[in-house]
Protein backbone atom coordinates (compact mmCIF):
# COMPACT_ATOMS: atom_id res chain seq x y z
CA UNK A 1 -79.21 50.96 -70.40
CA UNK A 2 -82.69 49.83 -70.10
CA UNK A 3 -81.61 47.76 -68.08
CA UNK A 4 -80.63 50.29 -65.30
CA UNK A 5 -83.29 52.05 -65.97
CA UNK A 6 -85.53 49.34 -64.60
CA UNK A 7 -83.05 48.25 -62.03
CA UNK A 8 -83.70 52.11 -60.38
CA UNK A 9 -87.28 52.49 -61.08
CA UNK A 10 -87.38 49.17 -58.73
CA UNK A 11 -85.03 50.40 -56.20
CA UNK A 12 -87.15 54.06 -56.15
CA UNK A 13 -90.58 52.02 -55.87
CA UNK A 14 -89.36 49.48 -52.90
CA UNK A 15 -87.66 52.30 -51.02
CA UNK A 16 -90.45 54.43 -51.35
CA UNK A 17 -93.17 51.85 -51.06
CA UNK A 18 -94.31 53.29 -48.03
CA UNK A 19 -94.81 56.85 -49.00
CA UNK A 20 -96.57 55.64 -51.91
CA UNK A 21 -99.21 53.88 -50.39
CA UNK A 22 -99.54 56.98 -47.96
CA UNK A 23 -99.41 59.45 -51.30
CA UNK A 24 -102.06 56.47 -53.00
CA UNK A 25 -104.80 56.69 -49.88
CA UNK A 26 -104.63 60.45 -49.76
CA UNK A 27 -105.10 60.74 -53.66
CA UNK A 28 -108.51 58.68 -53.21
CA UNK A 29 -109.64 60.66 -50.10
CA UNK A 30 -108.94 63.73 -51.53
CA UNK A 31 -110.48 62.80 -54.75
CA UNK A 32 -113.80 61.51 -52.83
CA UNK A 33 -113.84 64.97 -50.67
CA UNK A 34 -113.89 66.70 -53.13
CA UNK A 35 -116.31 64.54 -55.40
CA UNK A 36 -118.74 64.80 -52.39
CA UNK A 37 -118.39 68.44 -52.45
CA UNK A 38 -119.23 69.08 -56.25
CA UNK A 39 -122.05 71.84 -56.41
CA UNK A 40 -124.71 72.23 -59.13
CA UNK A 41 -124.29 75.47 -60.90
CA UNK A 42 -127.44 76.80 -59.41
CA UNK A 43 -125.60 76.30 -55.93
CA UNK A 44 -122.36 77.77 -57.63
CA UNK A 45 -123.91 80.55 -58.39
CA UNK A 46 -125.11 80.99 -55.31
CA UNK A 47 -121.95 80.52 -53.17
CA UNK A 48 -120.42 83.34 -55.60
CA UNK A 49 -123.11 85.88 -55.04
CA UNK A 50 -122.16 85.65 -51.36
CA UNK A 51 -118.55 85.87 -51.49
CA UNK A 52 -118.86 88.48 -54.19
CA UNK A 53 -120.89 90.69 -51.30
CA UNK A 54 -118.37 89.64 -48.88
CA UNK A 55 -115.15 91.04 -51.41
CA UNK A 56 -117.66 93.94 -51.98
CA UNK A 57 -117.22 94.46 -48.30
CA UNK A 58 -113.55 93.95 -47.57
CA UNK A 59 -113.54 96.71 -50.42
CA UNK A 60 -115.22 99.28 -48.78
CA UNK A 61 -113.41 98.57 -45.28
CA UNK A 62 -109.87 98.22 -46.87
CA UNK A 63 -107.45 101.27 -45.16
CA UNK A 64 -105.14 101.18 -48.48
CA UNK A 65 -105.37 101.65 -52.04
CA UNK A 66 -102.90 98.43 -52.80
CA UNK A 67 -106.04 96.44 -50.77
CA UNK A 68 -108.38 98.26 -52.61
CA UNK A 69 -106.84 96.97 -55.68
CA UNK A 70 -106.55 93.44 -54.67
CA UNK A 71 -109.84 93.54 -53.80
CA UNK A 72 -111.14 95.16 -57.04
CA UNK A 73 -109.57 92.55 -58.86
CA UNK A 74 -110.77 90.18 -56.78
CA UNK A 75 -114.42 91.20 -57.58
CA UNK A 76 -113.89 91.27 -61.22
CA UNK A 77 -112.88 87.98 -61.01
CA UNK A 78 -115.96 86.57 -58.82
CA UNK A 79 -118.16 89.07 -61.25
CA UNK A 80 -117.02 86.79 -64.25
CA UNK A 81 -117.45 83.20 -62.79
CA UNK A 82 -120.88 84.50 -61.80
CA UNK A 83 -122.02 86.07 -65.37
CA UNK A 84 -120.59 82.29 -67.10
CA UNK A 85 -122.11 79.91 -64.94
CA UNK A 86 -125.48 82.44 -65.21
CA UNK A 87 -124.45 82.11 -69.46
CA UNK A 88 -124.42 78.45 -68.66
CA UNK A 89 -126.87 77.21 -66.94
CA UNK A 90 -129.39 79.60 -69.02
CA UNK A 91 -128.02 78.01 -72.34
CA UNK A 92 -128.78 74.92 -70.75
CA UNK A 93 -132.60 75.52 -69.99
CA UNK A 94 -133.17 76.93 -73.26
CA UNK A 95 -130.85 74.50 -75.46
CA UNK A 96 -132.66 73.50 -78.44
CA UNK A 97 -130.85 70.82 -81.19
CA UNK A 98 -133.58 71.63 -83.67
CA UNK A 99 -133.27 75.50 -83.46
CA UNK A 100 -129.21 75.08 -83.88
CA UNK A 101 -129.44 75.97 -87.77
CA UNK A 102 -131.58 78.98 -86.67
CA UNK A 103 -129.11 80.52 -84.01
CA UNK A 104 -126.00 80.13 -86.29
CA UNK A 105 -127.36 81.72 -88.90
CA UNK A 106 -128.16 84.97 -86.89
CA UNK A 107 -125.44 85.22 -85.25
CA UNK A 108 -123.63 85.27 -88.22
CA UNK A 109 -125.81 87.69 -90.24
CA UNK A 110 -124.87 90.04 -86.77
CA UNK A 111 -121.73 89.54 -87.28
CA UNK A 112 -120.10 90.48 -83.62
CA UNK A 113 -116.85 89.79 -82.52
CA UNK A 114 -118.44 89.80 -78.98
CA UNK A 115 -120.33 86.23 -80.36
CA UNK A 116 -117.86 84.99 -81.54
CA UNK A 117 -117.47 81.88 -78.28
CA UNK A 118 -121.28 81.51 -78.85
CA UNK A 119 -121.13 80.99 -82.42
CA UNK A 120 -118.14 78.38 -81.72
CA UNK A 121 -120.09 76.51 -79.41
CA UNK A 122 -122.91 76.24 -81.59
CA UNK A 123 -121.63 75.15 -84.26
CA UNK A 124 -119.78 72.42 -82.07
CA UNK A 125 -123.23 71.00 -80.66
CA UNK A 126 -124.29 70.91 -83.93
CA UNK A 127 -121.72 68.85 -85.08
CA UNK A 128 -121.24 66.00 -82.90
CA UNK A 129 -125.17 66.37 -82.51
CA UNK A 130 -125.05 67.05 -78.99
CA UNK A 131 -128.04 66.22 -76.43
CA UNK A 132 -129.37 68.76 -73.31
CA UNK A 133 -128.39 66.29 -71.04
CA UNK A 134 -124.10 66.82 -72.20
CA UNK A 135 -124.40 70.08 -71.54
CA UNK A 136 -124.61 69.50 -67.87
CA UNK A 137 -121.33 69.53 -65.97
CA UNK A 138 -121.11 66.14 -64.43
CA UNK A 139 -118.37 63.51 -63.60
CA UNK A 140 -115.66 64.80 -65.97
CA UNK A 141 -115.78 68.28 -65.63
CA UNK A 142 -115.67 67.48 -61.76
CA UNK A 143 -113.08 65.02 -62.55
CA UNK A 144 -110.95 68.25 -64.59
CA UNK A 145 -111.76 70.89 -61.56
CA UNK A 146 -109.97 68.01 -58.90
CA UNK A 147 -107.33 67.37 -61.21
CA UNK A 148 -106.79 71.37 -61.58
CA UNK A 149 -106.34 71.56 -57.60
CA UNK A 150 -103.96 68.43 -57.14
CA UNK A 151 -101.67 69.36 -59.62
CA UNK A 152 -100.44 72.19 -57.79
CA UNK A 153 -101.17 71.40 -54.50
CA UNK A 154 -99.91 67.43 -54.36
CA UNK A 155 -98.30 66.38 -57.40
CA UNK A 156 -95.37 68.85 -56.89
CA UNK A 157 -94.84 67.68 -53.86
CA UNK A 158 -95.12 64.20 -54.33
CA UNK A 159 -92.21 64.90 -56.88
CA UNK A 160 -89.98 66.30 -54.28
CA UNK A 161 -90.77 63.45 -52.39
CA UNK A 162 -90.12 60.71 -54.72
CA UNK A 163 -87.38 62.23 -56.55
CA UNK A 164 -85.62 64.91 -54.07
CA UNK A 165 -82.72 61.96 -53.19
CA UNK A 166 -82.77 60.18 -56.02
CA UNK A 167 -78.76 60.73 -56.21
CA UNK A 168 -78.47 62.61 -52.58
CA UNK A 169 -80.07 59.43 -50.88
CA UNK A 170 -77.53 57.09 -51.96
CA UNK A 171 -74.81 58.72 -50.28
CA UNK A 172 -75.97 57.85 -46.58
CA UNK A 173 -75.84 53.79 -47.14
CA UNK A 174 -72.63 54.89 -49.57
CA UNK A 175 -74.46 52.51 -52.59
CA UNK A 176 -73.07 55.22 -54.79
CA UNK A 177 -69.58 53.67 -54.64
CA UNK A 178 -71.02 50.65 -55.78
CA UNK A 179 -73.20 52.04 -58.52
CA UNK A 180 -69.97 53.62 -60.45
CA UNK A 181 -68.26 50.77 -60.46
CA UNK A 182 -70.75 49.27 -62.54
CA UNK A 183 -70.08 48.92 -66.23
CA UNK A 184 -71.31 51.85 -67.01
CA UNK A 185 -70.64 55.58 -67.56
CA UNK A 186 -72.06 57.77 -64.95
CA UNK A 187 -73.71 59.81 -67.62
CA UNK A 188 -75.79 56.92 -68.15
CA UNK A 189 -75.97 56.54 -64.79
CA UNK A 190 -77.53 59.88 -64.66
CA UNK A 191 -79.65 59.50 -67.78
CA UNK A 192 -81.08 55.89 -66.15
CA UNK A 193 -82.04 57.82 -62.78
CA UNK A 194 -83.70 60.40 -64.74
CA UNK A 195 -85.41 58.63 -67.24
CA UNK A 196 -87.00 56.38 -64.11
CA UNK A 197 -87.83 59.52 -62.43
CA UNK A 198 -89.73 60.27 -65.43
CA UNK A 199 -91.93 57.26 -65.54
CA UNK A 200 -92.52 57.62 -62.41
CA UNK A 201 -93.54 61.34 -62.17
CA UNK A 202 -95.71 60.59 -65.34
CA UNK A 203 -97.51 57.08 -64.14
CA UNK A 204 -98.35 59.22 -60.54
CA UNK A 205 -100.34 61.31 -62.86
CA UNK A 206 -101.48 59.23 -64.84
CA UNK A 207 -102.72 56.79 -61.95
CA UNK A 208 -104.19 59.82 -60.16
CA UNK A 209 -106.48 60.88 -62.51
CA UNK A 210 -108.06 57.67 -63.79
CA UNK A 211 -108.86 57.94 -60.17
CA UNK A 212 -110.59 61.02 -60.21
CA UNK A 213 -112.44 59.96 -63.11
CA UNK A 214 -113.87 56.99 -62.07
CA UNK A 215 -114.44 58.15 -58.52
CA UNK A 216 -116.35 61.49 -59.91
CA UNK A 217 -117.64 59.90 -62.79
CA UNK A 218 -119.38 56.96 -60.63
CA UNK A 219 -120.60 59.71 -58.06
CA UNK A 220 -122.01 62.18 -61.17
CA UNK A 221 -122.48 60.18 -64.09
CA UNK A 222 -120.21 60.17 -67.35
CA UNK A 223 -122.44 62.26 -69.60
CA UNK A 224 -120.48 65.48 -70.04
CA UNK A 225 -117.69 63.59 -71.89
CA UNK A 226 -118.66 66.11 -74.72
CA UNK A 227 -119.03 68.78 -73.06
CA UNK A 228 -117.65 71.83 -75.20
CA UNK A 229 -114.10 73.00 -74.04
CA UNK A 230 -112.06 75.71 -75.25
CA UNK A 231 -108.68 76.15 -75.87
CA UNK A 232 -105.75 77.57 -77.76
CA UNK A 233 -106.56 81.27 -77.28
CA UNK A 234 -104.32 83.73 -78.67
CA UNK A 235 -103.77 87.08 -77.55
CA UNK A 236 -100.97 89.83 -78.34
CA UNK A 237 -99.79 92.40 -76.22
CA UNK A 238 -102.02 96.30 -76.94
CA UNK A 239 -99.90 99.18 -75.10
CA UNK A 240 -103.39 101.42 -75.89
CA UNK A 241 -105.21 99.07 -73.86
CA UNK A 242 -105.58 100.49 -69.87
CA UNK A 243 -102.94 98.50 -67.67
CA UNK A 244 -104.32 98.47 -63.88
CA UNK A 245 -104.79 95.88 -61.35
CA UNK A 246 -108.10 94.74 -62.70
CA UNK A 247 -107.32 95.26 -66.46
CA UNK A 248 -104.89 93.30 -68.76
CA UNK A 249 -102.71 94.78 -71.51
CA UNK A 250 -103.50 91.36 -73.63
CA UNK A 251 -105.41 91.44 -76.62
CA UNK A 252 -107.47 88.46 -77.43
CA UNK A 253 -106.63 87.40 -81.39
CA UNK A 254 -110.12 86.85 -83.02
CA UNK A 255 -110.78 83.33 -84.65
CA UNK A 256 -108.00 81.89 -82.52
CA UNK A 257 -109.89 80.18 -80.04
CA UNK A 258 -111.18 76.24 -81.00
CA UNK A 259 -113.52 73.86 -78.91
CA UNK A 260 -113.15 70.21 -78.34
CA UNK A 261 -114.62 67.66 -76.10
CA UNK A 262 -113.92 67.72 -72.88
CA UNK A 263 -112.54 64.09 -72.86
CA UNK A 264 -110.29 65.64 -74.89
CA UNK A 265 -109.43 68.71 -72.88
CA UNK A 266 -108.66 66.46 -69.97
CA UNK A 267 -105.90 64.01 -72.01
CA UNK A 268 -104.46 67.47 -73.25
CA UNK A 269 -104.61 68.67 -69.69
CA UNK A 270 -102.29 65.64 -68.66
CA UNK A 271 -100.22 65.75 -71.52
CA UNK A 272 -99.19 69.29 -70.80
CA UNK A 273 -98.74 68.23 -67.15
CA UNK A 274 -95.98 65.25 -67.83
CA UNK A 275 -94.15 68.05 -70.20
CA UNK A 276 -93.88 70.49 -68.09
CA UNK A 277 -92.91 67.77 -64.84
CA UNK A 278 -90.36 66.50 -67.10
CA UNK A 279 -88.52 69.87 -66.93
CA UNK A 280 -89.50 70.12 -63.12
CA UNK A 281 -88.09 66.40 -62.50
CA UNK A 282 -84.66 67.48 -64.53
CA UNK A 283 -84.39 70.46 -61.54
CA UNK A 284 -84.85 68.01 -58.67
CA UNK A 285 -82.61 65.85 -60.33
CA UNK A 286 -80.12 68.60 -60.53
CA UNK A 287 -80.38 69.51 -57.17
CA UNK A 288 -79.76 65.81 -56.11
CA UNK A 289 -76.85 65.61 -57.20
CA UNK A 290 -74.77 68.87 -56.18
CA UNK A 291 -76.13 67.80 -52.31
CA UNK A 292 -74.96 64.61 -50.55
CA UNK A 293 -77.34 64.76 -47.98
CA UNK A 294 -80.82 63.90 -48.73
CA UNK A 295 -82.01 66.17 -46.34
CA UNK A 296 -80.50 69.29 -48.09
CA UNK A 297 -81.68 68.19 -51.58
CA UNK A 298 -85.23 67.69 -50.33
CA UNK A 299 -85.22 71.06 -48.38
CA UNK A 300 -83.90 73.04 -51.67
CA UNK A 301 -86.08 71.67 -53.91
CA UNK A 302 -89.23 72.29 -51.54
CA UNK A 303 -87.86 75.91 -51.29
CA UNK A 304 -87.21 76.47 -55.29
CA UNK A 305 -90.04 74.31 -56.79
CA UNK A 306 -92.42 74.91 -53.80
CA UNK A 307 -91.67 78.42 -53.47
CA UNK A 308 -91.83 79.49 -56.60
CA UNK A 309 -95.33 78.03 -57.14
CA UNK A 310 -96.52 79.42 -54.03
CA UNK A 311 -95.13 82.99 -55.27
CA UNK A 312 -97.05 82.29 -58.58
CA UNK A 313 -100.15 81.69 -57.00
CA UNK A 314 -100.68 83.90 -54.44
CA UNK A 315 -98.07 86.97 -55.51
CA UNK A 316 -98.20 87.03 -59.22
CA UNK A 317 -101.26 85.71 -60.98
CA UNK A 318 -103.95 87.64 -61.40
CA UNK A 319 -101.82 90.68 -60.77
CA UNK A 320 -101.45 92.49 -63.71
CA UNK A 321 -98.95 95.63 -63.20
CA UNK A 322 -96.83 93.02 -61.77
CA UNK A 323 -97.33 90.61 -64.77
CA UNK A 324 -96.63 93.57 -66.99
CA UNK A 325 -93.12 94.03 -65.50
CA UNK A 326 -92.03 90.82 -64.36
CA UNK A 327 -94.04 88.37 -66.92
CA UNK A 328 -90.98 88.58 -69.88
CA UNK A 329 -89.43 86.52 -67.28
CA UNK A 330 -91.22 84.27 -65.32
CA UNK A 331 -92.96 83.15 -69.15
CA UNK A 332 -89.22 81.39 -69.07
CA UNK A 333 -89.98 79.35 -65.82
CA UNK A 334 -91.74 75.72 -65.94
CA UNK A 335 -93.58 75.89 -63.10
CA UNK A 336 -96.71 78.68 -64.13
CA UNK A 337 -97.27 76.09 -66.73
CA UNK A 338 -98.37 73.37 -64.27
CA UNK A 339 -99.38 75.40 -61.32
CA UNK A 340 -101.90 76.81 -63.80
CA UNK A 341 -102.12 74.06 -65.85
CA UNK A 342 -105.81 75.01 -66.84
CA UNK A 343 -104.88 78.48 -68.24
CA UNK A 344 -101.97 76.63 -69.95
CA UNK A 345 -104.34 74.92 -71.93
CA UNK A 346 -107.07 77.39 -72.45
CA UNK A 347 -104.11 79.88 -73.49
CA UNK A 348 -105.47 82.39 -70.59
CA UNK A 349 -101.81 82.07 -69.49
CA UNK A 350 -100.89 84.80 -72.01
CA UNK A 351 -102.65 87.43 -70.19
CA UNK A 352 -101.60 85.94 -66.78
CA UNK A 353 -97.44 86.46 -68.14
CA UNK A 354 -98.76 89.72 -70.21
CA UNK A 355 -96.79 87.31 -72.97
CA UNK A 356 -97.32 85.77 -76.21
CA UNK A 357 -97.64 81.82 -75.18
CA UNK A 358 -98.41 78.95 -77.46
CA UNK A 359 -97.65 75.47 -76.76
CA UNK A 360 -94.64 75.56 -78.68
CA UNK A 361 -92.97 78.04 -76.97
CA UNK A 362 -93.81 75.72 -73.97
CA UNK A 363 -92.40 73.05 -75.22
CA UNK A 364 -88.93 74.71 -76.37
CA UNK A 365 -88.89 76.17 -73.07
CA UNK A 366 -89.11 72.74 -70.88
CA UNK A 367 -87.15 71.48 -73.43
CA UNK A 368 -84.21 73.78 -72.57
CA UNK A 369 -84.76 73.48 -68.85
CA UNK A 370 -84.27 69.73 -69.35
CA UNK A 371 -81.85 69.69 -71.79
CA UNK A 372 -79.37 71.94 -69.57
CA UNK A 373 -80.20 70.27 -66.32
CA UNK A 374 -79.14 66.97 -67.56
CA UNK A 375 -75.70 68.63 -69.22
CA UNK A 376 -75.05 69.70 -65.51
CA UNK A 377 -75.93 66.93 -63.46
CA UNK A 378 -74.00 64.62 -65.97
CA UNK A 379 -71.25 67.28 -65.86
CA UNK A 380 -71.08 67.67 -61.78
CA UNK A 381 -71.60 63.74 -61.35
CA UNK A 382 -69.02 63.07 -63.52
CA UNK A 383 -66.82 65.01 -61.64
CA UNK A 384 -67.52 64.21 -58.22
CA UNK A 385 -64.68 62.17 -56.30
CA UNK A 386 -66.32 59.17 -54.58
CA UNK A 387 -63.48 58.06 -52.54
């Protein structure tokens, strides 16, 4: 079987050879635009303060109370990226290693849930001994914030462009004749296509950002490899907490949160990523094969896969009530878990879903997807009359 598995990764890559180097020269472009565009936190800050008068504004001039909302939440949201790059950039100025021993031991004499990130962080610099000059976001936090954009933006896409006729596509020349007359079962057949599809989806991201890294990283430097990341938050749902559009029934779980390097964070980031495509490449793959025209199969995946990320983005994140009502469900869909592939890892997705979500429930979830995906395009290929 690895044999056919090779054979089709071969056929996908020379039939494709010219949308990859189309999808190659627009992953360095848009890695170097947005490289070039990397802001200091000073200038961050600044752009915030601006847009958070300009929210402020829509606010006041907004003719209904759903606006109103959006807008409130909005703010909240600007209000926060503004009070931790301010956190930031002042821990920065004042960071010093030889007064670490001093500022642990306060904060935990105070002992204040509401320290509890600071104390973490500490204690983290103090461990791996960590100088000013890490603290400073630089190539690979740049490098992360790219990666965090092209996920959703172009990798999904590039997917349903790859992979959106994998089975469809061979209809048209009618190759699919000849491939089931090879000596081998078409579930194999389906499992080889797949399984290529995979390495594919997974080198594309792979390839993409050691890009990103090495263009950002040339650009800014490489010196906030350690800079402290955290992740794994936990948080359980509160009814006594206040539900509205700028407040979340999720209760963050004290002591669950952990910090690692950001060199870390980043191979975690694209681990998540390949899991979660895997599921999302067992749809397209699904798709494929009920269609016979490669048209069709590219035009229902855009609509499912595309769709529903757009809908995530711009119609349910960040939206609370409607997270509170619709989140049991949509925690059961792949593609919040690489559209926000960020919160995924930070485990903010739990308030975005108002849901309990760890990484194994991830996991078991794409795991599913794939698992019955595969059962029904094996099923439905098998099945199909070729004559």
């Amino acid at each position: 079987m690895n044999r056919y598995i090779w054979e089709e990764l071969k056929r996908i890559i020379i039939k494709k050879k010219i949308w990859i180097a189309v999808i190659f020269m627009v992953t360095i472009v848009f890695g170097l635009a947005s490289t070039l565009k990397t802001n200091t936190l000073e200038v961050q800050i600044q752009k915030y303060k601006a847009l958070l008068v300009n929210q402020k504004m829509g606010r006041d001039k907004a003719d209904s109370e759903l606006k109103k909302a959006e807008f409130s939440r909005d703010i909240v949201s600007t209000q926060k990226e503004i009070k931790d790059r301010e956190e930031q950039l002042n821990e920065i100025k004042n960071y010093d290693r030889s007064k670490l021993d001093q500022r642990i031991q306060k904060l935990e004499r105070e002992n204040n849930p509401e320290n509890e990130y600071k104390l973490l962080q500490l204690k983290y610099e103090k461990k791996y001994n960590i100088e000013k000059s890490e603290l400073i976001p630089k190539g690979m936090y740049s490098a992360m914030e790219i990666l965090a954009y092209f996920i959703p933006v172009f990798f999904l896409l590039i997917l349903i462009v790859f992979l959106s006729d994998i089975v469809s596509g061979d209809y048209s020349p009618n190759t699919i004749k000849n491939l089931v007359t090879k000596p081998i079962s078409r579930k194999k057949i389906v499992l080889s296509k797949f399984a290529a599809s995979m390495i594919l989806s997974a080198a594309t991201l792979i390839i993409s950002t050691l890009i990103f890294i090495l263009e950002a990283g040339i650009h800014l430097g490489f010196s906030d490899l350690r800079l402290p990341f955290d992740i794994d938050a936990k948080y359980v749902f509160d009814s006594s907490l206040t539900l509205s559009p700028i407040t979340s029934q999720m209760r963050y779980v004290s002591g669950s949160r952990s910090i690692i390097p950001l060199w870390s964070a980043i191979i975690e980031m694209v681990l998540i990523a390949i899991i979660v495509s895997i599921a999302i490449v067992s749809i397209i793959l699904f798709i494929s094969v009920l269609c016979r025209n490669s048209l069709i199969s590219s035009l229902i995946s855009f609509m499912l896969i595309g769709g529903t990320a757009v809908w995530y983005l711009f119609g349910f994140a960040g939206r609370y009530v409607v997270s509170a009502k619709y989140g049991v469900l949509v925690k059961f869909l792949p593609v919040p878990y690489i559209v926000d592939v960020i919160s995924t890892l930070s485990g903010d997705i739990s308030v975005q879903l108002t849901s309990t979500i760890n990484v194994a429930f991830i996991l078991i979830t794409c795991l599913v997807w794939t698992l019955v995906m595969l059962f029904l395009s094996s099923y439905v290929f098998g099945k199909r009359d070729f004559d």
